[in-house]
Protein backbone atom coordinates (compact mmCIF):
# COMPACT_ATOMS: atom_id res chain seq x y z
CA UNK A 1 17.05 4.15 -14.58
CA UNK A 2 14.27 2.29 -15.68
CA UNK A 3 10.38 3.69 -15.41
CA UNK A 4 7.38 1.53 -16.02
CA UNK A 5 3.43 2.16 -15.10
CA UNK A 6 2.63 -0.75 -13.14
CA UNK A 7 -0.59 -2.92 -12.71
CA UNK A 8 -1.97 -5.87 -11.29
CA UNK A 9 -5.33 -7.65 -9.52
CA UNK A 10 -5.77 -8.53 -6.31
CA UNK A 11 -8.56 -9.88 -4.96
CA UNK A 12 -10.92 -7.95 -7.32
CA UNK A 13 -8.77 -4.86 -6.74
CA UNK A 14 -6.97 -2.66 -9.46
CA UNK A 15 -3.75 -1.44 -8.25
CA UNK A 16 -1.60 1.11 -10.10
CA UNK A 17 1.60 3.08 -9.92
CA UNK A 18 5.20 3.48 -11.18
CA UNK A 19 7.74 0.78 -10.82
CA UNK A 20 11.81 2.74 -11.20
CA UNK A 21 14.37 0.09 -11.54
CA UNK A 22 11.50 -2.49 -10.57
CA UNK A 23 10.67 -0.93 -7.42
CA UNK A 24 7.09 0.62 -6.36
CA UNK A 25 7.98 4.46 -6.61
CA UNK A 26 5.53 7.21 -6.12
CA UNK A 27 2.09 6.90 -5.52
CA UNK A 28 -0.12 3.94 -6.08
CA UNK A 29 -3.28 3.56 -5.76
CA UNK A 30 -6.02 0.82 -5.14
CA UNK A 31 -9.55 0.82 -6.99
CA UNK A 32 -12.68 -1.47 -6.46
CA UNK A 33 -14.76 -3.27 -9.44
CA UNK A 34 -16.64 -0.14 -9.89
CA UNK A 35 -13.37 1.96 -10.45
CA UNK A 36 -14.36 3.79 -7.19
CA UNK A 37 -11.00 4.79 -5.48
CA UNK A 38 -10.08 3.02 -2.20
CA UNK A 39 -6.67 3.72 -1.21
CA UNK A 40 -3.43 5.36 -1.98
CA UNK A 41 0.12 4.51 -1.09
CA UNK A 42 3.07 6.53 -1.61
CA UNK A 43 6.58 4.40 -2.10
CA UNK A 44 10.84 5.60 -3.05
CA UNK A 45 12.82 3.14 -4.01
CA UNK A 46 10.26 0.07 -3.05
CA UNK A 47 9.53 1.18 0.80
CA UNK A 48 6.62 2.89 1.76
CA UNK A 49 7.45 6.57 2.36
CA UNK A 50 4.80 9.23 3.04
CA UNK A 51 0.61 8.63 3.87
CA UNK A 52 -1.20 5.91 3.31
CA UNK A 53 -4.51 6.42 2.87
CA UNK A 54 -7.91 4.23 2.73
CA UNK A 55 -11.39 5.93 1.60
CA UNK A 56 -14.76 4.98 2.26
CA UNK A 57 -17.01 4.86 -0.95
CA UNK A 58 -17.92 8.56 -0.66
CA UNK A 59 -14.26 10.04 -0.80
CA UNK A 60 -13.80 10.10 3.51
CA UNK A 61 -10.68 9.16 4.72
CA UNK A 62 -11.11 6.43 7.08
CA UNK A 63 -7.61 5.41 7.91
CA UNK A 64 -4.51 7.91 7.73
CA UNK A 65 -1.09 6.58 8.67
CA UNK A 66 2.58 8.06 7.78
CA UNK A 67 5.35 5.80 6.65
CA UNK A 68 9.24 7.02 6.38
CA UNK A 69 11.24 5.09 4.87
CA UNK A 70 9.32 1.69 5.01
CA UNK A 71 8.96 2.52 9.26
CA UNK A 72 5.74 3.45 9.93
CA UNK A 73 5.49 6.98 12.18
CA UNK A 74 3.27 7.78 14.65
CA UNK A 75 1.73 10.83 14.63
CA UNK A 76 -1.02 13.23 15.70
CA UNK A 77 -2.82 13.14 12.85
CA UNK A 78 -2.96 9.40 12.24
CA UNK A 79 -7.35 8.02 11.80
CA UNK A 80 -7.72 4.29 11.91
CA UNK A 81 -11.06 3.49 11.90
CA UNK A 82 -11.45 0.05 12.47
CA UNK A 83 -15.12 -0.85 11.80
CA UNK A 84 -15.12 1.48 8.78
CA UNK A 85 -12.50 -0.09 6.69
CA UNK A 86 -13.40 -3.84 7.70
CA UNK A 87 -16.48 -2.96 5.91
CA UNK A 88 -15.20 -1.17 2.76
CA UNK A 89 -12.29 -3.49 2.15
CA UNK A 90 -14.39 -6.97 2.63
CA UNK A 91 -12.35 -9.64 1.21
CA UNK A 92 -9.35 -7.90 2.00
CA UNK A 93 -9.56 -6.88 5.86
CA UNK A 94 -9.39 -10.54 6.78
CA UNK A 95 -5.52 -10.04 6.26
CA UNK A 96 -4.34 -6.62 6.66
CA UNK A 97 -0.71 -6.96 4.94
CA UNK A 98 -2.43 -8.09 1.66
CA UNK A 99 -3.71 -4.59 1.65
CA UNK A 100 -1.18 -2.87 0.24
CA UNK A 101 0.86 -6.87 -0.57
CA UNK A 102 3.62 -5.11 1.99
CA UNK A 103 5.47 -7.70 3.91
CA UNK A 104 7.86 -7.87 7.11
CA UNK A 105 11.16 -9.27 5.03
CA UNK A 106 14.02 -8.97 7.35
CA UNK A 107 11.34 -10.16 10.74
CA UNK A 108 11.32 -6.52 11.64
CA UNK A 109 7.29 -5.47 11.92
CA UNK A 110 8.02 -1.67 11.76
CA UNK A 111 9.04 -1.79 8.23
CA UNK A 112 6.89 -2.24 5.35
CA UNK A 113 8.27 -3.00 1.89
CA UNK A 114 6.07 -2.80 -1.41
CA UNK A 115 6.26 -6.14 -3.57
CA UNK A 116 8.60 -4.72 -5.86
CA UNK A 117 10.77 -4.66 -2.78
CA UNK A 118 10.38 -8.21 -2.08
CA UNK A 119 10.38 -9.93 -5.34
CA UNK A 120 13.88 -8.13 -5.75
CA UNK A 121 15.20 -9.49 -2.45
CA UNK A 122 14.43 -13.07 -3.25
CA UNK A 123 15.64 -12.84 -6.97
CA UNK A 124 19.18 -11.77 -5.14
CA UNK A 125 19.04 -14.95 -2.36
């Protein structure tokens, strides 16, 4: 098994994490310019697994949602506030799957894969 710590820009965001055998694994998380936390992402084996959350500037949780295995579960504790994190994540709420760079590879929208996930896929094709 290979571990590396993992980082890259997007869109004026920091994101860092832990790739195992090139695949997102554990949690990542997104900063802004000012290093001011604004989300975090937990990922096994290159599919999101376990909360995803996004943070307002003063540490509030403004979106909670629960991934299993890459499918994303609904539950009773899930906050998506809408207004809130169009404002905090500027340029990137204009497209919400650059968010978190997840993407719908096998045209099945309740499955999210980290980019890990995907860059392995098309090395294989």
């Amino acid at each position: 098994m290979i571990e590396e710590k993992g980082l890259h820009y997007h869109l004026k965001y920091r994101y860092e994490g832990m790739y195992k055998n090139g695949l997102e694994d554990g949690t990542w998380t997104i900063t802004n310019t000012n290093d001011v936390l604004v989300s975090t992402m937990n990922f096994k084996k290159g599919l999101q697994d376990g909360e995803l959350k996004i943070y307002n500037e003063i540490g509030e949780t403004i979106c909670l949602v629960v991934y299993d295995k890459g499918e994303k579960v609904d539950t009773l504790g899930d906050i998506v506030n809408v207004d809130e994190i169009t404002r905090v994540l500027e340029d990137l709420s204009n497209n919400y799957v650059d968010i978190w760079k997840t993407n719908n590879i096998d045209d099945d929208e309740n499955y999210c894969r980290g980019e890990g996930y995907l860059m392995d896929k098309m090395n294989k094709e």
